[in-house]
PDB file of N, CA and C in Angstrom:
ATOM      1  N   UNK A   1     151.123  98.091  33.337  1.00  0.00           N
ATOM      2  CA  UNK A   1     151.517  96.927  34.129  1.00  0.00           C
ATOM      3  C   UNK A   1     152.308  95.968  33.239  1.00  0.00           C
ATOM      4  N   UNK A   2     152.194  95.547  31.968  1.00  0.00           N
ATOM      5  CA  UNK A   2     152.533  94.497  31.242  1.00  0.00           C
ATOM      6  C   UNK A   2     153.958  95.187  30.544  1.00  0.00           C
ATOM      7  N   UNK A   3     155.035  94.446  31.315  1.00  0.00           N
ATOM      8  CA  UNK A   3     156.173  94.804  30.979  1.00  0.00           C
ATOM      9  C   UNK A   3     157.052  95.133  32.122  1.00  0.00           C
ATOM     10  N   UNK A   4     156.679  94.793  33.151  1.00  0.00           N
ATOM     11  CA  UNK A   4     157.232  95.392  34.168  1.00  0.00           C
ATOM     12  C   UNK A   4     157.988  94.579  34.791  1.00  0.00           C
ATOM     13  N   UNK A   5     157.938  92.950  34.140  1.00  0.00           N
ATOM     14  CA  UNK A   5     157.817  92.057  34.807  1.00  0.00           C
ATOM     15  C   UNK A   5     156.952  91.233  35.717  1.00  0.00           C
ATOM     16  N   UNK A   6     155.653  91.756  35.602  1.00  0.00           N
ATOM     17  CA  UNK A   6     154.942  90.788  36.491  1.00  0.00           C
ATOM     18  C   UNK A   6     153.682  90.098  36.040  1.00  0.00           C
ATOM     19  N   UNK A   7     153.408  88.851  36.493  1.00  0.00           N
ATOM     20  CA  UNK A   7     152.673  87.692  35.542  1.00  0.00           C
ATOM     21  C   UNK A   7     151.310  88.107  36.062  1.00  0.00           C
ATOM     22  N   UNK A   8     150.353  88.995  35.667  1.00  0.00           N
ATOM     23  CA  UNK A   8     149.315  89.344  36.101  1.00  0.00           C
ATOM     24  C   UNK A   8     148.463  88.054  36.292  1.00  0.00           C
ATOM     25  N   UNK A   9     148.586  87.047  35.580  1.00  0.00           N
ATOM     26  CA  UNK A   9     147.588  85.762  35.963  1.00  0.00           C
ATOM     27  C   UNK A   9     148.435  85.527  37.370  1.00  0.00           C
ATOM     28  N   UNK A  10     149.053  85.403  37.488  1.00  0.00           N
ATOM     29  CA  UNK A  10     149.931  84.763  38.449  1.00  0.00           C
ATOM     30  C   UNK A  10     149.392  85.244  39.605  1.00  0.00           C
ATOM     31  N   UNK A  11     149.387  86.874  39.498  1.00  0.00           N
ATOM     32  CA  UNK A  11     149.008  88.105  40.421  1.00  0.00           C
ATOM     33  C   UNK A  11     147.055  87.697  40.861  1.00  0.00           C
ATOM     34  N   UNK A  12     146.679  87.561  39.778  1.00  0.00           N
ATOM     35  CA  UNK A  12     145.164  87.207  40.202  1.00  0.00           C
ATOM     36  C   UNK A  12     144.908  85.920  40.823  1.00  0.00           C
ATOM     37  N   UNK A  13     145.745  85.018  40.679  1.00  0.00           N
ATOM     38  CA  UNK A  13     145.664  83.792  40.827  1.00  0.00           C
ATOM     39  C   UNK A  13     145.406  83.475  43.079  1.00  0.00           C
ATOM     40  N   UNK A  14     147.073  84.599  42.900  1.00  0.00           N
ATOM     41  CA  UNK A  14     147.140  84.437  44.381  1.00  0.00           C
ATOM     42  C   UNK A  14     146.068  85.192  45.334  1.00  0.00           C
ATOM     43  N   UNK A  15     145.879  86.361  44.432  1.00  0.00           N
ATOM     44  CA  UNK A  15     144.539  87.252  44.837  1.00  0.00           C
ATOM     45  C   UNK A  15     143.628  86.478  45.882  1.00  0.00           C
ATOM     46  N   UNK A  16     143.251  85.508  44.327  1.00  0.00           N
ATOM     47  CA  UNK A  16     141.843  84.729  44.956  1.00  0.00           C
ATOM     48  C   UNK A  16     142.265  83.834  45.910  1.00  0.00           C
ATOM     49  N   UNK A  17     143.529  82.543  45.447  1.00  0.00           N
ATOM     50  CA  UNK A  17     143.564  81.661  46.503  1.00  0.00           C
ATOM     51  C   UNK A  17     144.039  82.456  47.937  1.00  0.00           C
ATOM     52  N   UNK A  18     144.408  83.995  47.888  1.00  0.00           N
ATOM     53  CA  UNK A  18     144.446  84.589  49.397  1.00  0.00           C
ATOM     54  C   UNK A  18     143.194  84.953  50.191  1.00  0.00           C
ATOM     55  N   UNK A  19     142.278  84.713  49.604  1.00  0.00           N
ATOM     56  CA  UNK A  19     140.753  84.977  49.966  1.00  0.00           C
ATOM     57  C   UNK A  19     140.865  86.754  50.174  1.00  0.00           C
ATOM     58  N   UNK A  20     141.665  87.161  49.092  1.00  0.00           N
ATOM     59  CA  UNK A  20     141.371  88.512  49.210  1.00  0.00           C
ATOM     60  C   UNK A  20     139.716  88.525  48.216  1.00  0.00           C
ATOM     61  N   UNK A  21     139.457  87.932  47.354  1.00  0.00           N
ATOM     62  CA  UNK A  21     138.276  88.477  46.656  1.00  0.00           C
ATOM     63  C   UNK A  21     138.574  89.799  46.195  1.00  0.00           C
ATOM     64  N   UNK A  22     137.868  90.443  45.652  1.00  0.00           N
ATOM     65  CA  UNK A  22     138.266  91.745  45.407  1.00  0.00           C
ATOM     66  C   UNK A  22     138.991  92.503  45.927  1.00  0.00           C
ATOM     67  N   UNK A  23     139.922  92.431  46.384  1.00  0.00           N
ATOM     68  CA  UNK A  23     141.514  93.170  46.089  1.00  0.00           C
ATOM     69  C   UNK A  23     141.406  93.336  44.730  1.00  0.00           C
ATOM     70  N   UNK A  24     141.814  94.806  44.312  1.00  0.00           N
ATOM     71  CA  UNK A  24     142.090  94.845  42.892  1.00  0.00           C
ATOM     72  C   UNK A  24     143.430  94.904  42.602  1.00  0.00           C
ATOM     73  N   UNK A  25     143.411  94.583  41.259  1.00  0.00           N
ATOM     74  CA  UNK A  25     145.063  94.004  40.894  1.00  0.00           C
ATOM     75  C   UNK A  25     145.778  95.652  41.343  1.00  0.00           C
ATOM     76  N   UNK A  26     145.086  96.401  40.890  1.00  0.00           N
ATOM     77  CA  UNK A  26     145.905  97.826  41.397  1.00  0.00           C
ATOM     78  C   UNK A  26     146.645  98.034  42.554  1.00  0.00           C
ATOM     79  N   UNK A  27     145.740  97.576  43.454  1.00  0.00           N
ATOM     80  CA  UNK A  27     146.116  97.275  45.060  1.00  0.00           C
ATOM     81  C   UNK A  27     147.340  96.620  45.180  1.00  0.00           C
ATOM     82  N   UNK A  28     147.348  95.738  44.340  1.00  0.00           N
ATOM     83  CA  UNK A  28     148.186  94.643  44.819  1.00  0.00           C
ATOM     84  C   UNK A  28     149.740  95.091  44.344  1.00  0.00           C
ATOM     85  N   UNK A  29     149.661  95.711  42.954  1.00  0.00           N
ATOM     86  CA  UNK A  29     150.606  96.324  42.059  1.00  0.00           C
ATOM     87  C   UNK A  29     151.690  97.394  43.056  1.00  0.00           C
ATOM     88  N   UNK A  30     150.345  98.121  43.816  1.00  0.00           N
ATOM     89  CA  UNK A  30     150.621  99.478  44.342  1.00  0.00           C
ATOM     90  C   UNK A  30     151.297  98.932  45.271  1.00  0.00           C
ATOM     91  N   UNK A  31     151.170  98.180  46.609  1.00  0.00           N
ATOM     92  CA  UNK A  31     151.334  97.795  47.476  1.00  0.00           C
ATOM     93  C   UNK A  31     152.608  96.957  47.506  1.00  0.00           C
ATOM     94  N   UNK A  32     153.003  95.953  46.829  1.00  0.00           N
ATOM     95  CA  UNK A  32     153.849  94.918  46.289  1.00  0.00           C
ATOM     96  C   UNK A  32     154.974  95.470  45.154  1.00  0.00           C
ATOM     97  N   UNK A  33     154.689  96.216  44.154  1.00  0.00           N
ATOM     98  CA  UNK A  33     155.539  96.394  43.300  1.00  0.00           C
ATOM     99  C   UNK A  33     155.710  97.744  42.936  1.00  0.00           C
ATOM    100  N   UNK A  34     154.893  99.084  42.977  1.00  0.00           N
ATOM    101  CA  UNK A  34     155.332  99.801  43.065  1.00  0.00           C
ATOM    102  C   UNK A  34     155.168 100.690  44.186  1.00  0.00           C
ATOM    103  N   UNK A  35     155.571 100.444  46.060  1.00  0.00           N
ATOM    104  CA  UNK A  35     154.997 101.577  46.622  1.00  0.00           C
ATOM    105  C   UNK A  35     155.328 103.006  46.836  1.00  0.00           C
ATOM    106  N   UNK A  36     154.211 103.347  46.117  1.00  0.00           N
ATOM    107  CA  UNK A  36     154.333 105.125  45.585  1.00  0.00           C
ATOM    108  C   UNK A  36     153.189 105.763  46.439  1.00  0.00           C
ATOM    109  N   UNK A  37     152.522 105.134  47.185  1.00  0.00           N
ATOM    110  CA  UNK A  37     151.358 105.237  47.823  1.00  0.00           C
ATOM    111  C   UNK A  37     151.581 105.774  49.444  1.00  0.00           C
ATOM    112  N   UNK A  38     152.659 105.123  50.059  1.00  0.00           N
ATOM    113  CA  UNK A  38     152.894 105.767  51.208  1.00  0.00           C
ATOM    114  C   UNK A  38     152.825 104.535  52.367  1.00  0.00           C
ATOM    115  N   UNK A  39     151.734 103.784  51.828  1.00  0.00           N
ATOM    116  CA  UNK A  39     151.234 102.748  52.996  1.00  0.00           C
ATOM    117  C   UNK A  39     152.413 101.503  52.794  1.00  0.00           C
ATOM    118  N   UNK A  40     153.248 101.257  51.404  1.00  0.00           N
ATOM    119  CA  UNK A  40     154.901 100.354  51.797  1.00  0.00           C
ATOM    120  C   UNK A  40     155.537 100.743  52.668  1.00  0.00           C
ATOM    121  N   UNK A  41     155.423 102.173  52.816  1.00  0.00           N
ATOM    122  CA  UNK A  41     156.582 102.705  53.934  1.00  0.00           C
ATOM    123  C   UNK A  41     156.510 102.287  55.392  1.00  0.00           C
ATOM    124  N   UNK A  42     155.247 101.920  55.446  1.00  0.00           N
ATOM    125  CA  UNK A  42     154.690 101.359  56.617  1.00  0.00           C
ATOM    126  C   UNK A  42     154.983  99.956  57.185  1.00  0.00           C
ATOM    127  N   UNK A  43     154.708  99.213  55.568  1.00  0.00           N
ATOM    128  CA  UNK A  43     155.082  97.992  55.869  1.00  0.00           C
ATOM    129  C   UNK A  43     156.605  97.934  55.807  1.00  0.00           C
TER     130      UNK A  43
END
């Protein structure tokens, strides 16, 4: 993750104030910055 460009505090920060709670940063990575997962295609 570190190098990719993205401010992982930044990333946890919004986590919580989104009332995701445990969302893991992975999730968020996967979903937002790299989707390789299938479920971006969706969005």
């Amino acid at each position: 993750i570190e190098g990719e460009g993205i401010d992982v505090k930044e990333v946890e920060r919004a986590i919580e104030n989104g009332g995701g709670g445990r969302h893991s940063l992975d999730e968020v990575v996967v979903g937002e910055y790299i989707p390789a997962r299938g479920e971006a295609d969706g969005a």
